[in-house]
Each structure stands twice: as structure tokens, then as C-alpha cells.
PDB file of N, CA and C in Angstrom:
ATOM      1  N   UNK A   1       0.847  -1.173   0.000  1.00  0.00           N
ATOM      2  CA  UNK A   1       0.000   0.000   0.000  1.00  0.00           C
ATOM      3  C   UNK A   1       0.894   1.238   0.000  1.00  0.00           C
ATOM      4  N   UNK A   2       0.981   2.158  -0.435  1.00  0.00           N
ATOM      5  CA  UNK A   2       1.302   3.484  -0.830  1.00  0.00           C
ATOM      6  C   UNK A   2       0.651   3.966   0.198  1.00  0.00           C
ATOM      7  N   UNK A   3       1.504   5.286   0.312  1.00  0.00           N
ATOM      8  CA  UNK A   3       1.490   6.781   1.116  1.00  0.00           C
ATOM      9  C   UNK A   3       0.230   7.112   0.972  1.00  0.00           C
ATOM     10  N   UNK A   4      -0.536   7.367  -0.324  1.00  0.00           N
ATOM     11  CA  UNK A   4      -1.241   8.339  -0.554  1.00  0.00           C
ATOM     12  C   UNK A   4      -2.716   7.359  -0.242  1.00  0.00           C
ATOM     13  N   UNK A   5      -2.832   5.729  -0.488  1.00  0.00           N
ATOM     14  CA  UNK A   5      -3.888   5.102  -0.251  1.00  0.00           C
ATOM     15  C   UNK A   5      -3.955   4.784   1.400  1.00  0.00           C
ATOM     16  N   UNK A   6      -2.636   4.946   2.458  1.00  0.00           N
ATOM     17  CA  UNK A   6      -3.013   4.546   3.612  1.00  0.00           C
ATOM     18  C   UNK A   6      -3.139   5.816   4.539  1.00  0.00           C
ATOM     19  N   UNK A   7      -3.193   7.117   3.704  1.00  0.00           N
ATOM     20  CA  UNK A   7      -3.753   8.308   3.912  1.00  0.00           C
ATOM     21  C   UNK A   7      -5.074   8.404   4.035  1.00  0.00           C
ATOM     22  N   UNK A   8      -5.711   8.102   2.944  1.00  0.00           N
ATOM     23  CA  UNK A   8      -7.000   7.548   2.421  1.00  0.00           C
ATOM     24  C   UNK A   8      -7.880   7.139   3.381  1.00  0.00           C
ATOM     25  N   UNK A   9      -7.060   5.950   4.199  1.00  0.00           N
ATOM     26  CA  UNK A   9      -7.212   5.255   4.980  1.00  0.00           C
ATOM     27  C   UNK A   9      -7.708   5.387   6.473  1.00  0.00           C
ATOM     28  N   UNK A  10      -6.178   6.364   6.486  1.00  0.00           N
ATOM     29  CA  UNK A  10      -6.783   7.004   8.142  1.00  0.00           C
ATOM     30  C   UNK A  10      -7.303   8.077   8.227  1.00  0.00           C
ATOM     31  N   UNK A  11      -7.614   9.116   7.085  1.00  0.00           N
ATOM     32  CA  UNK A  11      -8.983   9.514   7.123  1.00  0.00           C
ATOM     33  C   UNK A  11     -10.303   9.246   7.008  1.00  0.00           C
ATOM     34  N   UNK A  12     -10.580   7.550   6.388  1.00  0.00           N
ATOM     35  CA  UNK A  12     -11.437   7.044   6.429  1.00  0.00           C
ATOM     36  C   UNK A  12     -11.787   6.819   7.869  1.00  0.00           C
ATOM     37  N   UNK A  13     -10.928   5.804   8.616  1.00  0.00           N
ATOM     38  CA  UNK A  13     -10.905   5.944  10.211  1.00  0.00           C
ATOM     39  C   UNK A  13     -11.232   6.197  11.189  1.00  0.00           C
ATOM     40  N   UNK A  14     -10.886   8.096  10.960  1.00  0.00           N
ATOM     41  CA  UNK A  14     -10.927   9.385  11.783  1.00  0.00           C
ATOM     42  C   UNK A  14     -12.598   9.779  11.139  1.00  0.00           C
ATOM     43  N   UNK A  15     -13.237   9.899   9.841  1.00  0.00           N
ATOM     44  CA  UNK A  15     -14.422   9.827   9.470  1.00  0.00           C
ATOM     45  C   UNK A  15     -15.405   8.948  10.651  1.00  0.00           C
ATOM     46  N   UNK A  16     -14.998   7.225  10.973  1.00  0.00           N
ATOM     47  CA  UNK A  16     -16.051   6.499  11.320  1.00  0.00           C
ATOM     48  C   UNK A  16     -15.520   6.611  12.674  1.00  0.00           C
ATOM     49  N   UNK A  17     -14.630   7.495  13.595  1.00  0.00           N
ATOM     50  CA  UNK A  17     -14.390   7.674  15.190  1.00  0.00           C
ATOM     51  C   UNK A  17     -16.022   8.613  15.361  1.00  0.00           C
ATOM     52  N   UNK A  18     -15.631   9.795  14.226  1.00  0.00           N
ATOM     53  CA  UNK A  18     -16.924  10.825  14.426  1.00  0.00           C
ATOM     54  C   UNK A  18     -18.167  10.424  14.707  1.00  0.00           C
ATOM     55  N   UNK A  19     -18.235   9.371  13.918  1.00  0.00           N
ATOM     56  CA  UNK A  19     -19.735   8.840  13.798  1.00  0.00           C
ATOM     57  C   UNK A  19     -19.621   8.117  15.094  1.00  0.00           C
ATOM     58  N   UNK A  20     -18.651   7.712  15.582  1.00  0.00           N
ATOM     59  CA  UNK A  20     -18.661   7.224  16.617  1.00  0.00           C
ATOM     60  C   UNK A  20     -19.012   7.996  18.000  1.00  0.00           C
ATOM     61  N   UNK A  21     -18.267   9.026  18.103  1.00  0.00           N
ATOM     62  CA  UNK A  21     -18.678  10.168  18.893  1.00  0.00           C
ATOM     63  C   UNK A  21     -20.331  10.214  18.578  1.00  0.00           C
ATOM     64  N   UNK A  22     -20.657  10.561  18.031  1.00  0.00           N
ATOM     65  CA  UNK A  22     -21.695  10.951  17.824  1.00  0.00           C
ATOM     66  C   UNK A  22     -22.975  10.057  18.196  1.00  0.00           C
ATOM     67  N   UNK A  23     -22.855   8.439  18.025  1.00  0.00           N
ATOM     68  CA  UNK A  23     -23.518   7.589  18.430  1.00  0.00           C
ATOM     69  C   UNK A  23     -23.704   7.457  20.010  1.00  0.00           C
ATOM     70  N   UNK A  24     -22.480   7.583  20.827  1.00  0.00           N
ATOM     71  CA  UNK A  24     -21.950   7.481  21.800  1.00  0.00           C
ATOM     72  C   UNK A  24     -23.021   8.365  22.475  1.00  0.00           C
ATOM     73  N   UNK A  25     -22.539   9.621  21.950  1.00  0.00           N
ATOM     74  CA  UNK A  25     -23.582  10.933  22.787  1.00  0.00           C
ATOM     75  C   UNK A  25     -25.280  10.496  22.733  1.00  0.00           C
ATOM     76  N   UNK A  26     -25.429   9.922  21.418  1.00  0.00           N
ATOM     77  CA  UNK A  26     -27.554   9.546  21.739  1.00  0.00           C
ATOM     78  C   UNK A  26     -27.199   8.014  22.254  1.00  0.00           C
ATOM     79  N   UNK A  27     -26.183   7.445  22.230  1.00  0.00           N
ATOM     80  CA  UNK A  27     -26.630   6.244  22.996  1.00  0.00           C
ATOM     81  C   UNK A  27     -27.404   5.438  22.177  1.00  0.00           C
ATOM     82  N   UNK A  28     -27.237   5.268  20.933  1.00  0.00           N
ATOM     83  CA  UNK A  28     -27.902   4.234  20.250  1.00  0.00           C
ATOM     84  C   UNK A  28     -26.466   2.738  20.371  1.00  0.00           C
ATOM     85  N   UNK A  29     -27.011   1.849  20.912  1.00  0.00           N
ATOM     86  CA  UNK A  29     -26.001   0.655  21.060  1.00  0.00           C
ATOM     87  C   UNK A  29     -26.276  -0.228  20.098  1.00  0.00           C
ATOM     88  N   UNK A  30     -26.817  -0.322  18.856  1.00  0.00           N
ATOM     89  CA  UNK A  30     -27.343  -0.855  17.942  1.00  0.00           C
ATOM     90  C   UNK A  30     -25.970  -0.681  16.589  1.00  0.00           C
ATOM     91  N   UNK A  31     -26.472   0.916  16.257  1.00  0.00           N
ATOM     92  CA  UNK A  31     -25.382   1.893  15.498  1.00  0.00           C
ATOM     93  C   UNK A  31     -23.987   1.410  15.781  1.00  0.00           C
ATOM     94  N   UNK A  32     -24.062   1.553  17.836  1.00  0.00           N
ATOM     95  CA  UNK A  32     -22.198   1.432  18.308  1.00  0.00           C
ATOM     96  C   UNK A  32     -21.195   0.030  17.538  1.00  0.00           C
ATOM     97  N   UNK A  33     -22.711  -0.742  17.947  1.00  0.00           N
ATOM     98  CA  UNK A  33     -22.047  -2.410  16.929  1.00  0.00           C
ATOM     99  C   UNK A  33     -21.623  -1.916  15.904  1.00  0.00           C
ATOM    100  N   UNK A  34     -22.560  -1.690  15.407  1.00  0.00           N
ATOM    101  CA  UNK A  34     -22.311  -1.342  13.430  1.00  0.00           C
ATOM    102  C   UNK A  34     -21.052  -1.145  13.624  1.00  0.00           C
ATOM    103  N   UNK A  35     -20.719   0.012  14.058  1.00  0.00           N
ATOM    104  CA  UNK A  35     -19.666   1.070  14.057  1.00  0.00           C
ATOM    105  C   UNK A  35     -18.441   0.043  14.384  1.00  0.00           C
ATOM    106  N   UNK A  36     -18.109  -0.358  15.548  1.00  0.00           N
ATOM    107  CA  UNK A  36     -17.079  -1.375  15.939  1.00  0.00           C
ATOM    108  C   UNK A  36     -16.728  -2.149  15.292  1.00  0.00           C
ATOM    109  N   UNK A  37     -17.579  -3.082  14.184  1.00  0.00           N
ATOM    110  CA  UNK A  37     -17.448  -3.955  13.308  1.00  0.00           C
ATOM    111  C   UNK A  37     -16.768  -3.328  12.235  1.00  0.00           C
ATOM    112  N   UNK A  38     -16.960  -2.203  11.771  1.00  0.00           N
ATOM    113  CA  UNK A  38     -16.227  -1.502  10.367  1.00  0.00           C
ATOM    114  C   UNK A  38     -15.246  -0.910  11.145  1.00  0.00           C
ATOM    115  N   UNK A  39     -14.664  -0.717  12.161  1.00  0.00           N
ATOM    116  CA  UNK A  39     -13.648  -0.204  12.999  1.00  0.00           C
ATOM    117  C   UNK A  39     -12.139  -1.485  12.967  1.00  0.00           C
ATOM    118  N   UNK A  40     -12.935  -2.831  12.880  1.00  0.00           N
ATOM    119  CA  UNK A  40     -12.048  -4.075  13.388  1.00  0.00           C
ATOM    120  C   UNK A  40     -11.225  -4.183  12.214  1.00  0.00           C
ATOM    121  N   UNK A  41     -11.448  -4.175  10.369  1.00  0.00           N
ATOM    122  CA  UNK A  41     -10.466  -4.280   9.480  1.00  0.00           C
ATOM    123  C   UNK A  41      -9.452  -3.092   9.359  1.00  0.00           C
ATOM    124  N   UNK A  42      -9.499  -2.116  10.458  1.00  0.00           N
ATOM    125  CA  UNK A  42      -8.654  -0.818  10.065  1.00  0.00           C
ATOM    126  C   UNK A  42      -7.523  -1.614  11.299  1.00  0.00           C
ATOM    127  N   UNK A  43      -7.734  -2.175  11.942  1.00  0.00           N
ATOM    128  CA  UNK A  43      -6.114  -2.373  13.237  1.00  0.00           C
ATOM    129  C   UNK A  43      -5.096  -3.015  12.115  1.00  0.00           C
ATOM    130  N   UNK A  44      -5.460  -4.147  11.769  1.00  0.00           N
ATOM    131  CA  UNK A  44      -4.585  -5.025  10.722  1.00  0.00           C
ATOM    132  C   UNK A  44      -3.684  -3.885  10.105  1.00  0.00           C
ATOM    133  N   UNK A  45      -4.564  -3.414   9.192  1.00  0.00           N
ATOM    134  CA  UNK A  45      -4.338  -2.848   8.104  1.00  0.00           C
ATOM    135  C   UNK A  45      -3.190  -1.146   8.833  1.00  0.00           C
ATOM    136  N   UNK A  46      -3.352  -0.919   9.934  1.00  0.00           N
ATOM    137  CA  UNK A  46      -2.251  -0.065  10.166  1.00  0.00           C
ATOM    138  C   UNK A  46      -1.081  -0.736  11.394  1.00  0.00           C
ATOM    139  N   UNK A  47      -1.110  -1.784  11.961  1.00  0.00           N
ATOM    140  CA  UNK A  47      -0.350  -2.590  12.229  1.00  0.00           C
ATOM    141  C   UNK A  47       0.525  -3.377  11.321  1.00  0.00           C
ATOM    142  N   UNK A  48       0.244  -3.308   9.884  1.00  0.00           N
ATOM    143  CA  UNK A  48       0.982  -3.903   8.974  1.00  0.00           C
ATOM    144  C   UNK A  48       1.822  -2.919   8.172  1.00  0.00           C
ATOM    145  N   UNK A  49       1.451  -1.830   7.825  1.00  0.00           N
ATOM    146  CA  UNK A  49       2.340  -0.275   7.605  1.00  0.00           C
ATOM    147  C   UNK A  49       3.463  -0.205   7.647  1.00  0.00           C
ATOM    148  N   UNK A  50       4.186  -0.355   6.632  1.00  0.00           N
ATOM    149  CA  UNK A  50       5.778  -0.477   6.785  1.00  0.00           C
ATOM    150  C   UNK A  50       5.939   0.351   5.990  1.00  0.00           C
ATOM    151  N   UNK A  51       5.612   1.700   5.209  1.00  0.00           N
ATOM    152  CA  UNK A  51       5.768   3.064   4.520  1.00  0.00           C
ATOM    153  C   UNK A  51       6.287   4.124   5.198  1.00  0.00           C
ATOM    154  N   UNK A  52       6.900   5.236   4.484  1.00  0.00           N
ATOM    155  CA  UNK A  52       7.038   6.786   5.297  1.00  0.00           C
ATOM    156  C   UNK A  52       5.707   6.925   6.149  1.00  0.00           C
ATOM    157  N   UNK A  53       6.105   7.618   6.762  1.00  0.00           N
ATOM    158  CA  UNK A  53       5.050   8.568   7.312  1.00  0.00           C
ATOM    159  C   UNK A  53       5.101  10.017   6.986  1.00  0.00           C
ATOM    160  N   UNK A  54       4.626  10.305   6.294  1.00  0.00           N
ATOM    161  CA  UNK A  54       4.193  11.960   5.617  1.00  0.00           C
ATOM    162  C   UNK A  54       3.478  13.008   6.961  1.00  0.00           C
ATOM    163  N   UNK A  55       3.745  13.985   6.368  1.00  0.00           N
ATOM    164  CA  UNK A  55       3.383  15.007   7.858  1.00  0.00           C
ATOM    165  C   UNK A  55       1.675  15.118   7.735  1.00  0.00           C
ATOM    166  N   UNK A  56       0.975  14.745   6.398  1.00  0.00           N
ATOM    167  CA  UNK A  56      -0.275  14.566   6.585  1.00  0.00           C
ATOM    168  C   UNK A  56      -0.573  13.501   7.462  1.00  0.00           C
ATOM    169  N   UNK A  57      -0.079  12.249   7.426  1.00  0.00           N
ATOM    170  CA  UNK A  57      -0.530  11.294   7.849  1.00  0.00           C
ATOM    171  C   UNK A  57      -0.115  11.488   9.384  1.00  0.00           C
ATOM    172  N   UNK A  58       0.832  12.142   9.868  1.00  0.00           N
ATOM    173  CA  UNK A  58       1.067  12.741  11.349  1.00  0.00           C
ATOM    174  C   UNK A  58      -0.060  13.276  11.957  1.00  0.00           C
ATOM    175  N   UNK A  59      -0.711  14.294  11.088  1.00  0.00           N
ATOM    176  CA  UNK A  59      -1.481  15.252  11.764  1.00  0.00           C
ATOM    177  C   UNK A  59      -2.838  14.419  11.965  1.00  0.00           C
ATOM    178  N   UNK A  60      -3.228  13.465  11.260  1.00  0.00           N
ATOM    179  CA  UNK A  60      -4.294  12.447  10.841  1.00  0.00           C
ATOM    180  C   UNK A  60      -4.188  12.016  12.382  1.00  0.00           C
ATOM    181  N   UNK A  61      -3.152  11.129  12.367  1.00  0.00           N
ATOM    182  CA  UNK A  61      -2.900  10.409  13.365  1.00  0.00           C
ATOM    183  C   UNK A  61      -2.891  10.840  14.801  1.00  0.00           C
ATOM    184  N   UNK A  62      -2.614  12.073  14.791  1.00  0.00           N
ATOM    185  CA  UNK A  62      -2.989  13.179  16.035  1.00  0.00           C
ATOM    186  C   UNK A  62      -4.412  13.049  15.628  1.00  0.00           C
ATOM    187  N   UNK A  63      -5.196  14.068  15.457  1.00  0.00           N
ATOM    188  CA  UNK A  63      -6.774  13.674  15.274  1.00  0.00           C
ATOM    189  C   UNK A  63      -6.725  12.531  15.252  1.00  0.00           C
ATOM    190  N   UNK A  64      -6.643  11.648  15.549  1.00  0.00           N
ATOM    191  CA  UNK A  64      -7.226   9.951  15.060  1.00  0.00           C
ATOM    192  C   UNK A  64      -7.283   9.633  16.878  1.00  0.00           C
ATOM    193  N   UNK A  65      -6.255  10.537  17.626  1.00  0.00           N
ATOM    194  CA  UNK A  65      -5.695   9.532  18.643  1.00  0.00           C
ATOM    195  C   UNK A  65      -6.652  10.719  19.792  1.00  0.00           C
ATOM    196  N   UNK A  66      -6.772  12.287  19.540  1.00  0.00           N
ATOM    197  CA  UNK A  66      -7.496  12.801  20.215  1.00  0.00           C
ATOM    198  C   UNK A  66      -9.112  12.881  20.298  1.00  0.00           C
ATOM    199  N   UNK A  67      -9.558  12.327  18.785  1.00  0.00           N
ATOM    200  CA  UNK A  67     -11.066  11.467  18.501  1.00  0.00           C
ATOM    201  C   UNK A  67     -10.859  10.008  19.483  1.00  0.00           C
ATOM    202  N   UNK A  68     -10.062   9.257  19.482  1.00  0.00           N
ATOM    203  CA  UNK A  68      -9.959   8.175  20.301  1.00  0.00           C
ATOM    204  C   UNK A  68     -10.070   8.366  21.787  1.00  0.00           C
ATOM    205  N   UNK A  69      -9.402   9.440  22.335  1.00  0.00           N
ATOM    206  CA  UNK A  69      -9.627   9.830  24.120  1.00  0.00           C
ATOM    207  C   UNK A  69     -10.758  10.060  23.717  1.00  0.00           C
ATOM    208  N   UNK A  70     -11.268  10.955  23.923  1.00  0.00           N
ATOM    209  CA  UNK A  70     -12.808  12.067  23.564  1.00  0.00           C
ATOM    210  C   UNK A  70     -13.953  10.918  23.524  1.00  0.00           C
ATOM    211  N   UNK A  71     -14.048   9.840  22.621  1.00  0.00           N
ATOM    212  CA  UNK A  71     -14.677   8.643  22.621  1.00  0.00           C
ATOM    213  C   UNK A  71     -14.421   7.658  23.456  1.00  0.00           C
ATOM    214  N   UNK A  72     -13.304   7.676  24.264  1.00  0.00           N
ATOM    215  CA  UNK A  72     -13.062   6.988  25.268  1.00  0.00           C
ATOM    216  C   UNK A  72     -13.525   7.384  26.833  1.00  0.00           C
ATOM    217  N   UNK A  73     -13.584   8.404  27.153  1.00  0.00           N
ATOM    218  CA  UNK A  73     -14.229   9.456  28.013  1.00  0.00           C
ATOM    219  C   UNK A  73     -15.467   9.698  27.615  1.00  0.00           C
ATOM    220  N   UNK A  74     -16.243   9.678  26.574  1.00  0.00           N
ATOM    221  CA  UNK A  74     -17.457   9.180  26.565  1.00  0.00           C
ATOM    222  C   UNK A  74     -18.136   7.937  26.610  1.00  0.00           C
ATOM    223  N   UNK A  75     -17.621   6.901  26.493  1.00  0.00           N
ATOM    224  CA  UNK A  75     -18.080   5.622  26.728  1.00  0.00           C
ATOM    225  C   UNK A  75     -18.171   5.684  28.511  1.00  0.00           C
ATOM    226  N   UNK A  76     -16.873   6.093  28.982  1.00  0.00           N
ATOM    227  CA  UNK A  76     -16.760   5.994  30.423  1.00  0.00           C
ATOM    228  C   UNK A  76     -17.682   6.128  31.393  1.00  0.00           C
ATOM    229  N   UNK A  77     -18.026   7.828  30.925  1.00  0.00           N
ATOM    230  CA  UNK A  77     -19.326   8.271  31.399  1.00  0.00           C
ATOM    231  C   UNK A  77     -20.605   7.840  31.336  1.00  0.00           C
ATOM    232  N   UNK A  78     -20.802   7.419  30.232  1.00  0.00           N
ATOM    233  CA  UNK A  78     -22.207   6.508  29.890  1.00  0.00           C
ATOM    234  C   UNK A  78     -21.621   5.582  30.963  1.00  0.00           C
ATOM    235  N   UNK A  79     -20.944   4.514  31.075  1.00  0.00           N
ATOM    236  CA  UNK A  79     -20.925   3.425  32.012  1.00  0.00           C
ATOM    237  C   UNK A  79     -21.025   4.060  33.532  1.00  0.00           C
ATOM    238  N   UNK A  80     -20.377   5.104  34.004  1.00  0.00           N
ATOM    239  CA  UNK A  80     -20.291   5.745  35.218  1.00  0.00           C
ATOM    240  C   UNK A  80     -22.167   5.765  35.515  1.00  0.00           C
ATOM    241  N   UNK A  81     -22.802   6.825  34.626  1.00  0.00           N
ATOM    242  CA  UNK A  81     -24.064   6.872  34.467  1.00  0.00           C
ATOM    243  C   UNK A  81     -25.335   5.890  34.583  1.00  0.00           C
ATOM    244  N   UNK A  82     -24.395   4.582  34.163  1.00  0.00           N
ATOM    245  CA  UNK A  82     -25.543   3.291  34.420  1.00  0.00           C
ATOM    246  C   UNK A  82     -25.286   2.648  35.574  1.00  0.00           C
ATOM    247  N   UNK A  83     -23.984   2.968  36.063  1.00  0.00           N
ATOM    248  CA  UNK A  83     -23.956   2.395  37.496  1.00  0.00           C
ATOM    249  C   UNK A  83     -24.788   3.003  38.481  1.00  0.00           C
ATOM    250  N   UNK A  84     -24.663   4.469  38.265  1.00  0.00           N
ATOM    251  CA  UNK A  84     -25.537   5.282  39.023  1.00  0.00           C
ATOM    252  C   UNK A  84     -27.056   4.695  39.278  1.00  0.00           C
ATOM    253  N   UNK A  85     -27.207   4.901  38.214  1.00  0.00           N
ATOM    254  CA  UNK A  85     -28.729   4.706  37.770  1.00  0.00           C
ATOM    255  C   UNK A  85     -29.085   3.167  38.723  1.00  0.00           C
ATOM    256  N   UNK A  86     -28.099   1.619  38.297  1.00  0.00           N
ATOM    257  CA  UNK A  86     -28.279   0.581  39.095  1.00  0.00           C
ATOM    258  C   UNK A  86     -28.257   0.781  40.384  1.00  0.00           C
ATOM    259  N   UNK A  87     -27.439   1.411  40.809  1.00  0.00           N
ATOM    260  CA  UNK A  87     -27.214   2.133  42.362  1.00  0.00           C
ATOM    261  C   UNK A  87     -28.672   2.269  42.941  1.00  0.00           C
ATOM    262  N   UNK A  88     -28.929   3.491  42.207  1.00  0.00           N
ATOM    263  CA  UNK A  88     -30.245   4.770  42.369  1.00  0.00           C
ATOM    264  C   UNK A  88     -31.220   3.116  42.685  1.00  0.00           C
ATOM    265  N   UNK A  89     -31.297   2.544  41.651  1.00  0.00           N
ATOM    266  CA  UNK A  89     -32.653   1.477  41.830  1.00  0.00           C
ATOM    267  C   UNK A  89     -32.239   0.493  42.892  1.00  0.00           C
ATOM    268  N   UNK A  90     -31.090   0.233  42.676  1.00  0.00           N
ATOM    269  CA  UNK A  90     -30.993  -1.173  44.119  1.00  0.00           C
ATOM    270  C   UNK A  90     -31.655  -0.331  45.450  1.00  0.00           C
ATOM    271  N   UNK A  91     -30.965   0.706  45.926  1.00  0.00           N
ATOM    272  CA  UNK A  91     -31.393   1.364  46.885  1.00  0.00           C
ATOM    273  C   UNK A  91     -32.826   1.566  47.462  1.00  0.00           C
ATOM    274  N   UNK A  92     -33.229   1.926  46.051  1.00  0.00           N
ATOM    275  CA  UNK A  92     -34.974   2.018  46.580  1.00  0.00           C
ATOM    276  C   UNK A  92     -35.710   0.869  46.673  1.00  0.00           C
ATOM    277  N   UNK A  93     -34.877  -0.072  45.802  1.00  0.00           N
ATOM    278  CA  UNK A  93     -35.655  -1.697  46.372  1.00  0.00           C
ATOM    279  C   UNK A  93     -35.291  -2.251  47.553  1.00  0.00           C
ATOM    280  N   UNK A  94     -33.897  -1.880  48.334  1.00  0.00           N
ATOM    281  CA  UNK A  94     -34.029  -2.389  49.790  1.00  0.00           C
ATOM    282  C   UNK A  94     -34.480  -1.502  50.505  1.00  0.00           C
ATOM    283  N   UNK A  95     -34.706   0.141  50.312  1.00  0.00           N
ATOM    284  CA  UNK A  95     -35.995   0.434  51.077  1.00  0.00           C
ATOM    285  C   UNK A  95     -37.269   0.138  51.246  1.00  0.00           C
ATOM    286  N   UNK A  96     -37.949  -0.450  50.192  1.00  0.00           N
ATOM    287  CA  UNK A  96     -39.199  -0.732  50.155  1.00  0.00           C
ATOM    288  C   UNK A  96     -39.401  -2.159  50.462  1.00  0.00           C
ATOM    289  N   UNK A  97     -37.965  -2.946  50.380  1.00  0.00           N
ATOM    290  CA  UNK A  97     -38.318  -4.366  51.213  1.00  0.00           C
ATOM    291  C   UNK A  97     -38.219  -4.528  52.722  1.00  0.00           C
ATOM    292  N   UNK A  98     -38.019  -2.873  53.690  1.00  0.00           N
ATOM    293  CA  UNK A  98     -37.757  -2.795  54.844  1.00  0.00           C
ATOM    294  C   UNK A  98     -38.666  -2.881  55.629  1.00  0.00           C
ATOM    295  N   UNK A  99     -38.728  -3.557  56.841  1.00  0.00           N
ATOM    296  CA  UNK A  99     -39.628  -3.934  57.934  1.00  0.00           C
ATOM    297  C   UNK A  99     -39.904  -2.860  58.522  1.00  0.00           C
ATOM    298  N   UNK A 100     -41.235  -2.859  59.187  1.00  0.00           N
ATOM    299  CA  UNK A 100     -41.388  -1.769  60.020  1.00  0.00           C
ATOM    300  C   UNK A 100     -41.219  -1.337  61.223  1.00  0.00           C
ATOM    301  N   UNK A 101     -41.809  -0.962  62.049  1.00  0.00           N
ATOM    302  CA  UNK A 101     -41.547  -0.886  63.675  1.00  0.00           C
ATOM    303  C   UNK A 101     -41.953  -2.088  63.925  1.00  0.00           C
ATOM    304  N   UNK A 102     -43.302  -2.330  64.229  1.00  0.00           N
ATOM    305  CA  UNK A 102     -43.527  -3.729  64.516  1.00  0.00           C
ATOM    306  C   UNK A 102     -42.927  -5.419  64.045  1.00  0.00           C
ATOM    307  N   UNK A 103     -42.288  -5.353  62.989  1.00  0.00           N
ATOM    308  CA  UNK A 103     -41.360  -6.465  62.615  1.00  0.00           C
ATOM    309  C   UNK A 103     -42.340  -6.938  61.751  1.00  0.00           C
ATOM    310  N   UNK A 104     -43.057  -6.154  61.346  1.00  0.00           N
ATOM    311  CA  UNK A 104     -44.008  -6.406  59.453  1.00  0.00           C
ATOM    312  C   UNK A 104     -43.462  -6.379  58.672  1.00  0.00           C
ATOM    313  N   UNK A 105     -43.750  -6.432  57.512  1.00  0.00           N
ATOM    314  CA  UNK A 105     -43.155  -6.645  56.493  1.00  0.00           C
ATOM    315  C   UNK A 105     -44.062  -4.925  55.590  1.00  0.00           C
ATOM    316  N   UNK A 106     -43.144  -4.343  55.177  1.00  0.00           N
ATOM    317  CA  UNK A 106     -44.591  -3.286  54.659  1.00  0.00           C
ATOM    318  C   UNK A 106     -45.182  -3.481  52.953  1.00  0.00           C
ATOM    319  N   UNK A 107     -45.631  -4.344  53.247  1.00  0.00           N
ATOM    320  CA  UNK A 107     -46.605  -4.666  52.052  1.00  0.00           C
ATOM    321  C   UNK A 107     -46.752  -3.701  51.254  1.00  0.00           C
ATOM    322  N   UNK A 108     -47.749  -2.525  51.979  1.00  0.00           N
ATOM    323  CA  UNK A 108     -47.626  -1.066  50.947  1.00  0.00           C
ATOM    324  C   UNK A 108     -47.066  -0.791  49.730  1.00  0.00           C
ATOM    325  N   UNK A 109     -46.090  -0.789  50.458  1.00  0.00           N
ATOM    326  CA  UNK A 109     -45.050   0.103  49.721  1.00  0.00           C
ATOM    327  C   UNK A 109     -44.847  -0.409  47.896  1.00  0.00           C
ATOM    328  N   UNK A 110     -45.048   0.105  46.969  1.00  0.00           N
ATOM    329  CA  UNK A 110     -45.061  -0.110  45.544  1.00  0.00           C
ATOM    330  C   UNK A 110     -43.420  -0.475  45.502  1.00  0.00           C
ATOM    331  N   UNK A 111     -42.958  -1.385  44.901  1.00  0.00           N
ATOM    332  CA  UNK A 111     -41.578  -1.267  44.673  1.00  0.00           C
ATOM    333  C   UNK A 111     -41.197  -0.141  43.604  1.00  0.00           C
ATOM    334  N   UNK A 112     -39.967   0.017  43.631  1.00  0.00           N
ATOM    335  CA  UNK A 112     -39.684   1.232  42.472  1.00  0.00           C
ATOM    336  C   UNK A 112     -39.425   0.361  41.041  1.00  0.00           C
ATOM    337  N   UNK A 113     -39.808   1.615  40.237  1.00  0.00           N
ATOM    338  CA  UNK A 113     -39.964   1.271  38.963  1.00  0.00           C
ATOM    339  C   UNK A 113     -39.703   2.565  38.493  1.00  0.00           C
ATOM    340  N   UNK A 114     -39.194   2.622  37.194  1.00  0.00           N
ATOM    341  CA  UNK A 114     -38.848   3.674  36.195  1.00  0.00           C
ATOM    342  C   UNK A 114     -40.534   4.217  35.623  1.00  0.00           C
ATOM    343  N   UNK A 115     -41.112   3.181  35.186  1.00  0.00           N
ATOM    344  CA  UNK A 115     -42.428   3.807  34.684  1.00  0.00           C
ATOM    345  C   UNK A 115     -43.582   3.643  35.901  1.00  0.00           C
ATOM    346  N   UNK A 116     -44.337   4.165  35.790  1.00  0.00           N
ATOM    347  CA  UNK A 116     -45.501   4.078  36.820  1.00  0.00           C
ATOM    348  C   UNK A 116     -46.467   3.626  35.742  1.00  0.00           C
ATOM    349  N   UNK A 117     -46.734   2.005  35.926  1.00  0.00           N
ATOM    350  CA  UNK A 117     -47.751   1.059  35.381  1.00  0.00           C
ATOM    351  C   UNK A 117     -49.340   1.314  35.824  1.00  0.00           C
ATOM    352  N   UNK A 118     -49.340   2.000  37.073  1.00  0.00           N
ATOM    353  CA  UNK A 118     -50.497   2.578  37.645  1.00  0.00           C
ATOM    354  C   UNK A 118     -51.328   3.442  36.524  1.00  0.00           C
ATOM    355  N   UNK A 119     -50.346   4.115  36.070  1.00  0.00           N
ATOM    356  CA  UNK A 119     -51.147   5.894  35.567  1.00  0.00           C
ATOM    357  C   UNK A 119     -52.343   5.035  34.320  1.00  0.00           C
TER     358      UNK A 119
END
């Protein structure tokens, strides 16, 4: 492969990180597959690179690697965010499985739920 096609290349790359960013932020995990799967034939293919490196393909590679944090720090957060969220719900289910003064059980109490099946 030539200079000018594995240029090509890692701007193709740096193109499908964006889309990546971008999936990341609405949280479609459907898209993220997609995305990962057309992500997996680009490692080979620049792990095998035995050409110059041109100062385009430098600057590429900077963008390539600061799209890579940026998307990496967003995945994070989404995961930080769902722990929360599991947190937030375990919590209110061992409150509402808590006994009362008398050593009842409080029936009452609706367990928590995200939607209210009631309304």
C-alpha cells in the first residue's frame, strides 16, 4: 500500500471515530455495533504499515488519537451513568423491602420502577 492510499485510509478511520462520537452521545447501542465492526479491518491494516510517514498522515494520526480519548471518556461516562442509575434502583428496592416498627413486612409500599404502570 502506498502513502497516498493509507492516507486515504486514516482519514477514512478518523471519518467512522466521528460517527462514533456521535452515536456514543444519543446512545444508540445498535449503530455502536455497526460502528465497531467496520472499525475491526482498520487495526490489521495499520499494524501492517511499513511506509514513510508523511506530515499529513502525522497530523491524521494526532486527530485519530485525540477522537480516540474524547470517545473513550465518553463511553466511560455513559458506564459511570448506568452504574448510578443501578445504584439509584438497588437502593430504593431495599428500602421498600424494609420492615417496620412492629417487625411487618410493609406490604404497601409499591416497589420502584422507572415507569408508573399505575397511571
Amino acid at each position: 500500500m502506498n502513502t497516498n492510499e493509507f492516507e486515504i485510509k486514516l482519514a477514512s478511520f478518523l471519518s467512522l471515530l466521528k460517527k462514533e462520537r456521535k452515536v456514543l452521545i444519543k446512545g444508540d447501542a445498535l449503530k455502536l455495533e455497526e460502528i465497531l465492526a467496520k472499525k475491526q479491518p482498520f487495526v490489521s491494516l495499520f499494524n501492517d504499515y511499513q511506509g514513510e510517514i508523511t506530515e499529513k498522515m502525522r497530523q491524521l494520526i494526532s486527530e485519530i488519537q485525540t477522537q480516540q480519548e474524547e470517545n473513550l471518556l465518553l463511553t466511560q461516562q455513559a458506564m459511570s451513568f448506568q452504574d448510578m442509575l443501578l445504584d439509584t434502583l438497588k437502593s430504593g428496592i431495599k428500602k421498600a423491602n424494609k420492615t417496620t416498627y412492629g417487625g411487618q413486612t410493609n406490604y404497601g409500599v409499591a416497589p420502584t420502577t422507572l415507569i408508573d404502570t399505575e397511571a
